[in-house]
Protein backbone atom coordinates (compact mmCIF):
# COMPACT_ATOMS: atom_id res chain seq x y z
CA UNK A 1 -46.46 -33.11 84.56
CA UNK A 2 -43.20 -35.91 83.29
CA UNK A 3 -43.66 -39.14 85.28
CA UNK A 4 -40.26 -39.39 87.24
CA UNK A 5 -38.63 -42.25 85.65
CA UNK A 6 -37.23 -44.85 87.78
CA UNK A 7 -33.37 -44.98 86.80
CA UNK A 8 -32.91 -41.12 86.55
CA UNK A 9 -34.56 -41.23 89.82
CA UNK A 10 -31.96 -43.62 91.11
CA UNK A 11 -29.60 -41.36 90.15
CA UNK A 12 -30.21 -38.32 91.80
CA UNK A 13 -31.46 -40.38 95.22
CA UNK A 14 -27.75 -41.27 95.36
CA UNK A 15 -26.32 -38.20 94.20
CA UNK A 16 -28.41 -36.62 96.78
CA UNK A 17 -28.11 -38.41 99.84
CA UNK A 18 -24.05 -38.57 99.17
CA UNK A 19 -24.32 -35.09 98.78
CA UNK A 20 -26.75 -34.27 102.11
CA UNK A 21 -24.37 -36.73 104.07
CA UNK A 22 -21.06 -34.82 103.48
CA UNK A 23 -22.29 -31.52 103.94
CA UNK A 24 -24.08 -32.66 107.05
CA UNK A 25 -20.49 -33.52 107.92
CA UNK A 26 -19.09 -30.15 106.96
CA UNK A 27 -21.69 -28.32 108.50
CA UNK A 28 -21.29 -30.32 111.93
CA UNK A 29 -17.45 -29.77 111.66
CA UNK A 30 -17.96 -25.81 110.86
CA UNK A 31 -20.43 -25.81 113.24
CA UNK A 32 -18.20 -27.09 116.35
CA UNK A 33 -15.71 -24.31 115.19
CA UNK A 34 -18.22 -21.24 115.34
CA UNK A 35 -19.54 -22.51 118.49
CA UNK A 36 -16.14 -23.31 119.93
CA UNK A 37 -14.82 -19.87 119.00
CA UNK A 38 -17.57 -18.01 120.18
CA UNK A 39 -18.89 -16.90 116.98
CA UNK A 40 -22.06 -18.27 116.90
CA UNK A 41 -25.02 -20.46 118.51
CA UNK A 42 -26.38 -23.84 117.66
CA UNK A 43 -29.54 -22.68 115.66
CA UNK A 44 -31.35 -26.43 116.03
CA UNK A 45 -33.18 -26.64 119.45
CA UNK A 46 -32.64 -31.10 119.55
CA UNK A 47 -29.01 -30.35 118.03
CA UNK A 48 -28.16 -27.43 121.31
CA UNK A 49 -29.68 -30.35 123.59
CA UNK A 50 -26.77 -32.50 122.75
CA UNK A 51 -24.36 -29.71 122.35
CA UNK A 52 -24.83 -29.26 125.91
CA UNK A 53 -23.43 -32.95 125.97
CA UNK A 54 -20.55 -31.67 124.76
CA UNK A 55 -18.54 -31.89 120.97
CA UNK A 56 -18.76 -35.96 120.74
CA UNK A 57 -22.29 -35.85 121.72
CA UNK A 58 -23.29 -33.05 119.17
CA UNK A 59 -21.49 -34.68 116.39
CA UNK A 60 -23.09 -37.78 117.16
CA UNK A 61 -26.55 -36.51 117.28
CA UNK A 62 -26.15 -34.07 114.19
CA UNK A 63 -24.51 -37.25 111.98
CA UNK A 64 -27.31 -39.43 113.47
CA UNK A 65 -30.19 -37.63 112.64
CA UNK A 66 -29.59 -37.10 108.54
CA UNK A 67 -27.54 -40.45 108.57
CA UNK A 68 -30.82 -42.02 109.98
CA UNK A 69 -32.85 -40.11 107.77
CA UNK A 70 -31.13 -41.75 104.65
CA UNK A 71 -31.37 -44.97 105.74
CA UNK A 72 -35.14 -44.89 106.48
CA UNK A 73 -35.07 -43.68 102.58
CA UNK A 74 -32.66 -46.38 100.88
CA UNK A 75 -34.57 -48.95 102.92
CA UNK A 76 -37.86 -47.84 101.60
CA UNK A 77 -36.87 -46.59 98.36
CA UNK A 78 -37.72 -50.33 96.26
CA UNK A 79 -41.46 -49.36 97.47
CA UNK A 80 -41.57 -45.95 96.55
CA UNK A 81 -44.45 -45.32 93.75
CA UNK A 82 -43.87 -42.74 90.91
CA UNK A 83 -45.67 -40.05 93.36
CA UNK A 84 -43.33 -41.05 96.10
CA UNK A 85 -40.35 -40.66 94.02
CA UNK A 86 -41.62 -37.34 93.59
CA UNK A 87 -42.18 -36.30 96.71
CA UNK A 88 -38.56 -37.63 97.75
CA UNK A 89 -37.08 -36.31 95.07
CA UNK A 90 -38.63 -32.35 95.66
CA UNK A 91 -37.70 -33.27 99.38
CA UNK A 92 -34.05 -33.82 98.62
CA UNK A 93 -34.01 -31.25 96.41
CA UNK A 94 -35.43 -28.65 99.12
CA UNK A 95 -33.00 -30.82 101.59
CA UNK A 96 -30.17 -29.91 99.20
CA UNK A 97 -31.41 -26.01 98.35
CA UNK A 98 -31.45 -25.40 102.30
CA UNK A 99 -27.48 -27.46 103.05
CA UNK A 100 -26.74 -25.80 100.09
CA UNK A 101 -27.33 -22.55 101.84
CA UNK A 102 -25.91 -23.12 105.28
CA UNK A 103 -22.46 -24.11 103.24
CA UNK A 104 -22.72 -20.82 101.79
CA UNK A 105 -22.83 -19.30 105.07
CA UNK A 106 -20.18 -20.98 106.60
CA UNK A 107 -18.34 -20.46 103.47
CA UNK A 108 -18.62 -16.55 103.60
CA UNK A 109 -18.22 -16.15 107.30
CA UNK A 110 -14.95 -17.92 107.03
CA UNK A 111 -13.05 -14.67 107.32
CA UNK A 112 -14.13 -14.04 110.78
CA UNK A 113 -12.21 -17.22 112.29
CA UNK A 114 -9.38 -15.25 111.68
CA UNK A 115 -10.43 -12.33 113.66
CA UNK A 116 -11.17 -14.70 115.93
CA UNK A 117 -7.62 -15.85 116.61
CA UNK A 118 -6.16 -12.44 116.73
């Protein structure tokens, strides 16, 4: 196995987390619309909770809990050992895979807003 070096590392972390944190923002956007047109349901159980709080509430619990997430990692990430670099690094690459995949979604179910304001 290739020891993650540190500055390609460094790289991707911020690639990553930019990436996670404006697709987060997408997704919570896109989200608010489904839900708000009656085309879908809030699929996180903690996200519905503050849903029920209404739109500010949701979008401040959805934005909290990945913004929150990065910070915990930039603040750590001077520690992190070559094994914890990889084991953030496959995390925010499954992190990305799965975002990746709800965008997609929203993406290709974009064509039902319209029906929806027929």
């Amino acid at each position: 196995m290739h020891a993650v070096r540190a500055p390609r590392f460094a790289r991707f972390f911020s690639f990553a987390l930019a990436a996670l944190l404006v697709m987060n923002v997408a997704d919570a956007i896109l989200t608010l619309v489904w839900i708000e047109t009656g085309l879908a349901l809030e699929a996180n159980p903690l996200v519905e909770l503050a849903l029920r709080g209404g739109p500010v509430s949701f979008m401040a619990a959805k934005l909290a809990m990945v913004s929150g997430a990065a910070l915990v990692l930039i603040r750590l990430r001077a520690r992190f050992t070559q094994r914890a670099r990889r084991l953030v690094g496959a995390g925010l690459s499954a992190a990305l895979v799965l975002y990746a995949s709800v965008m997609t979604f929203h993406v290709a179910h974009l064509p039902l807003l319209e029906l929806a304001f027929i």
